[in-house]
C-alpha atoms as a PDB file:
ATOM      1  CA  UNK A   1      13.832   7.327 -18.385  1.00  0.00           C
ATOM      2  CA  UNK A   2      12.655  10.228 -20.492  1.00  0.00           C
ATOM      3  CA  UNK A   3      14.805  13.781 -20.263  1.00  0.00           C
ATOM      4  CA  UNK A   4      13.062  17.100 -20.876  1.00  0.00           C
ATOM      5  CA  UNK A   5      15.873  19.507 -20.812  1.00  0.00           C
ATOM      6  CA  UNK A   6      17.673  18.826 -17.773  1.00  0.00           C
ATOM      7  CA  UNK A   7      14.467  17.562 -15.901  1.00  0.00           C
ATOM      8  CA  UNK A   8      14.712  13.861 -15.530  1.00  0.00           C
ATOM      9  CA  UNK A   9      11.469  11.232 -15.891  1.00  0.00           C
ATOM     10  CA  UNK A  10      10.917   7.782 -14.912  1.00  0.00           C
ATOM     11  CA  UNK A  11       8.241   6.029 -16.047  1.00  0.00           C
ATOM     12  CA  UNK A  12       8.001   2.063 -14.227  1.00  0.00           C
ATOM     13  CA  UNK A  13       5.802  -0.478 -15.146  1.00  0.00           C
ATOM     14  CA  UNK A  14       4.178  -1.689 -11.566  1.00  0.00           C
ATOM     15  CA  UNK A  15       1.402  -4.299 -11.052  1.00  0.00           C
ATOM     16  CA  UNK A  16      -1.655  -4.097  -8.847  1.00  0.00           C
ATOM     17  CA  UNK A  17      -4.979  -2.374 -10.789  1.00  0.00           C
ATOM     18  CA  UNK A  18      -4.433  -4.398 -14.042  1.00  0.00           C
ATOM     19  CA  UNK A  19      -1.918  -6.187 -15.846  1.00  0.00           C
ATOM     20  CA  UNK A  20      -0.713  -3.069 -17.328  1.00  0.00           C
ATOM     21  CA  UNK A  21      -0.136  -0.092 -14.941  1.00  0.00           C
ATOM     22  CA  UNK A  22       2.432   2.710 -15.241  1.00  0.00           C
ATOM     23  CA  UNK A  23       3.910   5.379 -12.087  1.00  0.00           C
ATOM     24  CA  UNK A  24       5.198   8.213 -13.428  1.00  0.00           C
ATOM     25  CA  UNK A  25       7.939   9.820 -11.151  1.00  0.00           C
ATOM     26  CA  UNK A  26       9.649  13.417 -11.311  1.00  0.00           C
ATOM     27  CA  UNK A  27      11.832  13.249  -8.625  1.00  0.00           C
ATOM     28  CA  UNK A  28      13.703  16.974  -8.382  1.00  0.00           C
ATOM     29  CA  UNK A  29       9.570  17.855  -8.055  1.00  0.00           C
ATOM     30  CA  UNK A  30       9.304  15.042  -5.023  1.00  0.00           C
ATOM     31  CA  UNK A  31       6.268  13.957  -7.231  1.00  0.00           C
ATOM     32  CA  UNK A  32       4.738  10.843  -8.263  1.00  0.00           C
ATOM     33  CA  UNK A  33       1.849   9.978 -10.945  1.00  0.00           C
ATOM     34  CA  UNK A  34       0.254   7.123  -9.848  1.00  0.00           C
ATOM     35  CA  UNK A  35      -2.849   6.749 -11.874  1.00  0.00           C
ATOM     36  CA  UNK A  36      -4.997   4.058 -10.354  1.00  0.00           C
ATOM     37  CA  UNK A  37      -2.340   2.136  -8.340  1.00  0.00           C
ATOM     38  CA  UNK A  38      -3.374   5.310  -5.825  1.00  0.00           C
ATOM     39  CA  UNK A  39      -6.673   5.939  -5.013  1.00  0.00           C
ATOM     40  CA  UNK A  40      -6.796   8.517  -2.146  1.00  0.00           C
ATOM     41  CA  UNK A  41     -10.026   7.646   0.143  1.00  0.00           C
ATOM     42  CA  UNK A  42     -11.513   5.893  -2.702  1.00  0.00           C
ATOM     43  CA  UNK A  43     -12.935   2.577  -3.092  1.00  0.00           C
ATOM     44  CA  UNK A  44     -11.009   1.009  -5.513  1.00  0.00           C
ATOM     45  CA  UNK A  45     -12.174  -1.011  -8.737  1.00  0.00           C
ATOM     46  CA  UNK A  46     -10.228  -4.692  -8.088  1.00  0.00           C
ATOM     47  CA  UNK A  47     -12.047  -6.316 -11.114  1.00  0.00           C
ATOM     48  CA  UNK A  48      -8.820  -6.329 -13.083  1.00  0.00           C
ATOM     49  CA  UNK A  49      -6.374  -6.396 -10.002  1.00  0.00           C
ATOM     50  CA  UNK A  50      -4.086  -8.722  -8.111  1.00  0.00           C
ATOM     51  CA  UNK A  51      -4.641  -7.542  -5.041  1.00  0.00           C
ATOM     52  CA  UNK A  52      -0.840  -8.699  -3.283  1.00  0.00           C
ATOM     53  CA  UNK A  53       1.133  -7.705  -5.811  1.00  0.00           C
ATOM     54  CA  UNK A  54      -0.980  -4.540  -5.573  1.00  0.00           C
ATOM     55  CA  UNK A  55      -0.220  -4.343  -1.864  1.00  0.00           C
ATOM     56  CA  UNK A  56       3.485  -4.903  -2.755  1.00  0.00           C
ATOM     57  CA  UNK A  57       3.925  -1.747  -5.072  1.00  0.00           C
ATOM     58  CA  UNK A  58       2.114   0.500  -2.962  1.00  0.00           C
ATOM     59  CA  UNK A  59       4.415  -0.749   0.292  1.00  0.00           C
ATOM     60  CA  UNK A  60       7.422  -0.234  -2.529  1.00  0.00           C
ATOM     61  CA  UNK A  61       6.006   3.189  -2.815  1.00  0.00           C
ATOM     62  CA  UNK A  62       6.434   4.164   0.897  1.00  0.00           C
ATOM     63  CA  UNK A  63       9.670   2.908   1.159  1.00  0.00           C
ATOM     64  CA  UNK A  64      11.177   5.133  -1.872  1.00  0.00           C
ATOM     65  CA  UNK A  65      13.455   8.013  -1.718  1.00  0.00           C
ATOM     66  CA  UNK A  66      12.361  10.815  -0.726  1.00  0.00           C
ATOM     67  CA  UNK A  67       8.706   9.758   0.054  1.00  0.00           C
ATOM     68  CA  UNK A  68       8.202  11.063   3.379  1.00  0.00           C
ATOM     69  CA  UNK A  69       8.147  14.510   0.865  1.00  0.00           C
ATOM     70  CA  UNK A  70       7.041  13.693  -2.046  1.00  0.00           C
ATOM     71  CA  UNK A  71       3.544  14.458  -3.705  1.00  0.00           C
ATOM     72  CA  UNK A  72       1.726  11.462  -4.786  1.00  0.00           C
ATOM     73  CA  UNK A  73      -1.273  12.250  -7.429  1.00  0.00           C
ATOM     74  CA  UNK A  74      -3.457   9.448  -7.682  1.00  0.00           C
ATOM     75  CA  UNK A  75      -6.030   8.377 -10.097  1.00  0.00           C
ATOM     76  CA  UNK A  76      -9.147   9.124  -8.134  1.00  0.00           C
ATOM     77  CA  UNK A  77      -9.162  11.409  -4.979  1.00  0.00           C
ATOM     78  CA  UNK A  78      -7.193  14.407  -3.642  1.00  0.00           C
ATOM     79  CA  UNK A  79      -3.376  15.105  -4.152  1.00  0.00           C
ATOM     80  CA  UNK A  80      -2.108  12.870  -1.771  1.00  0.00           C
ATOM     81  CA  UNK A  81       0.426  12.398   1.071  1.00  0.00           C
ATOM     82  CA  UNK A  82       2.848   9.258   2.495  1.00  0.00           C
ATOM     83  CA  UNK A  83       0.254   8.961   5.052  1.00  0.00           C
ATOM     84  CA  UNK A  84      -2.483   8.511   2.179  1.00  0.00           C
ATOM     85  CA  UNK A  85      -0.425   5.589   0.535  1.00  0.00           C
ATOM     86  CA  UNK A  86      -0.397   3.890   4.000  1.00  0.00           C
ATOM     87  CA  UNK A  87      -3.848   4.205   4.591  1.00  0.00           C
ATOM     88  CA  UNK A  88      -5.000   2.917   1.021  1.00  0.00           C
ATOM     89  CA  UNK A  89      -2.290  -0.364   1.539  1.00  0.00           C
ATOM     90  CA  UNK A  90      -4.066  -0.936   4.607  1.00  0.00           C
ATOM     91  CA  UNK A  91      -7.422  -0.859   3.161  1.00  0.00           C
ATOM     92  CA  UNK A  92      -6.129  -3.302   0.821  1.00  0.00           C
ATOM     93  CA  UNK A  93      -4.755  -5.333   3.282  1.00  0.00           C
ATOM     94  CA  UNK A  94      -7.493  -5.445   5.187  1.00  0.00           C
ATOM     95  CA  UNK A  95      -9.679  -6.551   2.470  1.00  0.00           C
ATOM     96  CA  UNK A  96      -7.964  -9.391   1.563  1.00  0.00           C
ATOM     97  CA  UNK A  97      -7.348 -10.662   5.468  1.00  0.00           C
ATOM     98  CA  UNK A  98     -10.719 -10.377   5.522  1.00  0.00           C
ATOM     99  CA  UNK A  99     -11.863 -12.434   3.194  1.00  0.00           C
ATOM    100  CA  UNK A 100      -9.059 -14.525   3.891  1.00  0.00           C
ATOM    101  CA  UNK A 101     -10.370 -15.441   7.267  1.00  0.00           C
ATOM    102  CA  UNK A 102     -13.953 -15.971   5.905  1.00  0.00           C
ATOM    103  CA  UNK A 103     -12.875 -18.211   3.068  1.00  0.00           C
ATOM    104  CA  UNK A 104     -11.356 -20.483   6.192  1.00  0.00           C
ATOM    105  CA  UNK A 105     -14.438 -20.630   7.761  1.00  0.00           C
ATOM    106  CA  UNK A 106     -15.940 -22.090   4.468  1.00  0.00           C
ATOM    107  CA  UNK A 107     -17.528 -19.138   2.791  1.00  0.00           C
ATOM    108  CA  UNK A 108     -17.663 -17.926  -0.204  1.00  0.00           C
ATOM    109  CA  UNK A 109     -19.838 -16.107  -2.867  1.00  0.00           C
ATOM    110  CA  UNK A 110     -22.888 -14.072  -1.784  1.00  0.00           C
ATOM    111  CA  UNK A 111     -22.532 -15.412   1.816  1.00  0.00           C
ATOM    112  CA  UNK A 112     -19.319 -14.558   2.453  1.00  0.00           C
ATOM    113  CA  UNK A 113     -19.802 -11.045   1.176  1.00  0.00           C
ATOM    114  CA  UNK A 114     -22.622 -10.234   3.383  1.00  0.00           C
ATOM    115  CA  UNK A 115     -21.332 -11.454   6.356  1.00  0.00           C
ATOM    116  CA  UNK A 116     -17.793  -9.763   5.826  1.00  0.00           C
ATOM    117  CA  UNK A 117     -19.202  -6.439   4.455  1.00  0.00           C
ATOM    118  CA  UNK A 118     -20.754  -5.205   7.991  1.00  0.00           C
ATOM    119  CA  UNK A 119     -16.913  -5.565   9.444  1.00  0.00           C
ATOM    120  CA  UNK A 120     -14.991  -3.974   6.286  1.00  0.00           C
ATOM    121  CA  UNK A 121     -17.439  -0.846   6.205  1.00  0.00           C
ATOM    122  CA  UNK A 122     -15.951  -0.701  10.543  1.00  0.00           C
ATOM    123  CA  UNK A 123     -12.949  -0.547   8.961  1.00  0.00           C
ATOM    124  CA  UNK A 124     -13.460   1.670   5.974  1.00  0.00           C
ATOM    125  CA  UNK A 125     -16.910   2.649   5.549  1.00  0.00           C
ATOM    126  CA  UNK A 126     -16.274   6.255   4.987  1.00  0.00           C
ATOM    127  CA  UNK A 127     -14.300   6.350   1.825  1.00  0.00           C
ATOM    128  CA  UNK A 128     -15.604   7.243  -0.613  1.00  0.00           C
ATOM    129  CA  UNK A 129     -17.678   4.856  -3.405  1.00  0.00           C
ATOM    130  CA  UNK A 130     -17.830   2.684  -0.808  1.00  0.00           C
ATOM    131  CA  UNK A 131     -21.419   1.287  -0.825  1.00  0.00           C
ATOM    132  CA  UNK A 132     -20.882   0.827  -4.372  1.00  0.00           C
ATOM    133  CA  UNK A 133     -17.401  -0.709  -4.246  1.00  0.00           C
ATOM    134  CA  UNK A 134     -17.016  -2.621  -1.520  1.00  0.00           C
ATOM    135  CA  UNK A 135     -19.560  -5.991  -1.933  1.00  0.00           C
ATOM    136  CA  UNK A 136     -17.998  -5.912  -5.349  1.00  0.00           C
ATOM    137  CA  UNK A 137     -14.732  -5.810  -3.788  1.00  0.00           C
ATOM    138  CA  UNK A 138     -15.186  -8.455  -1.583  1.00  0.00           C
ATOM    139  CA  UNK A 139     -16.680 -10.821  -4.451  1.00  0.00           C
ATOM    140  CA  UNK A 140     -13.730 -10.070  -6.880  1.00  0.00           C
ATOM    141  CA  UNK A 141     -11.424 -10.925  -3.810  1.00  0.00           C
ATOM    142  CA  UNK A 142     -13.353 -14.323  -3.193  1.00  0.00           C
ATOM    143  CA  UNK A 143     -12.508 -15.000  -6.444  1.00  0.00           C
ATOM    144  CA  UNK A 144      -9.272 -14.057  -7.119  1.00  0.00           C
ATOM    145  CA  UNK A 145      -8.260 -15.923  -3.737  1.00  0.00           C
ATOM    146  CA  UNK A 146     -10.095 -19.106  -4.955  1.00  0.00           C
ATOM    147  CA  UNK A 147      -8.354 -18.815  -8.549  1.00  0.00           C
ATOM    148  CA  UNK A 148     -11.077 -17.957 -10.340  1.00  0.00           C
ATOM    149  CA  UNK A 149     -10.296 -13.887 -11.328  1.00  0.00           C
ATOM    150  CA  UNK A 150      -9.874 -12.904 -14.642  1.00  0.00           C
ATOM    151  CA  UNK A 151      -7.011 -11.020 -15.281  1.00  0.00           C
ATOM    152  CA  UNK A 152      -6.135  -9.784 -17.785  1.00  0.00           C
ATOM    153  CA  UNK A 153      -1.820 -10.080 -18.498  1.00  0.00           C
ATOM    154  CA  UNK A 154      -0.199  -7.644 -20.819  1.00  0.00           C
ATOM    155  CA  UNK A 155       1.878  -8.866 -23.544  1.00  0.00           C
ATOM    156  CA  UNK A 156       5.356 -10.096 -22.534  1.00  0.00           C
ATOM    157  CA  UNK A 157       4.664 -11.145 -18.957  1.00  0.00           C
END
């Protein structure tokens, strides 16, 4: 907790993007700095992430006082809205179900990624960055579901 005056900020370590990630909240402004653990309508970069515990802050996220009001600013895309943190926990969600399920039919690698891409860009083919993101997406989630991601851990943890 950092005081300016009378105006009172938190700044929590959360996990998701990298080992490493910060939210910045100002809560008499109803507004929260989320740097990359937000991106609004954005294909996220998962190279570095851990995908559930990435779905786990952003659900803690919704569920924190006040958030049905407050302002979330995100690291890439628009100012951003409650409804906006849903929407990216579900793409997240949805990624990793998917290539859940595909890793149970016995795929993996190249394979699996062009046979699940078709049904993710269904899902969430018009955000944005997606034809760039989302095969690498899928192929960093193959991994990290198989064990095989590198992440990086900060010191400490």
């Amino acid at each position: 907790t950092i005081w300016l005056g009378t105006r009172k900020i938190l700044i929590q370590p959360v996990l998701g993007h990298t080992g490493g990630d910060l939210i910045v909240t100002v809560p008499d402004a109803t507004a929260v700095f989320c740097g990359d653990i937000l991106w609004r309508h954005v294909s996220p970069n998962i190279i570095d992430g851990d995908v559930a515990r990435w779905i786990s802050t952003v659900a803690g996220m919704q569920h924190a006082k006040n958030a049905s009001t407050t302002t979330f600013v995100p690291g890439h895309g628009g100012v951003a809205t409650l409804s906006d943190v849903a929407d990216f926990q579900l793409y997240l969600a949805d990624l990793r179900s998917l290539v859940s399920r595909a890793r149970d039919r016995g795929l993996s690698g190249k394979v699996l990624v062009d046979v699940t891409l078709p049904e993710f860009a269904q899902q969430h083919g018009d955000w944005a960055a997606f034809v760039h993101f989302a095969p690498l997406e899928l192929g960093y989630m193959d991994d990290e579901l198989a064990g095989q991601k590198r992440r990086p851990q900060p010191e400490g943890q």
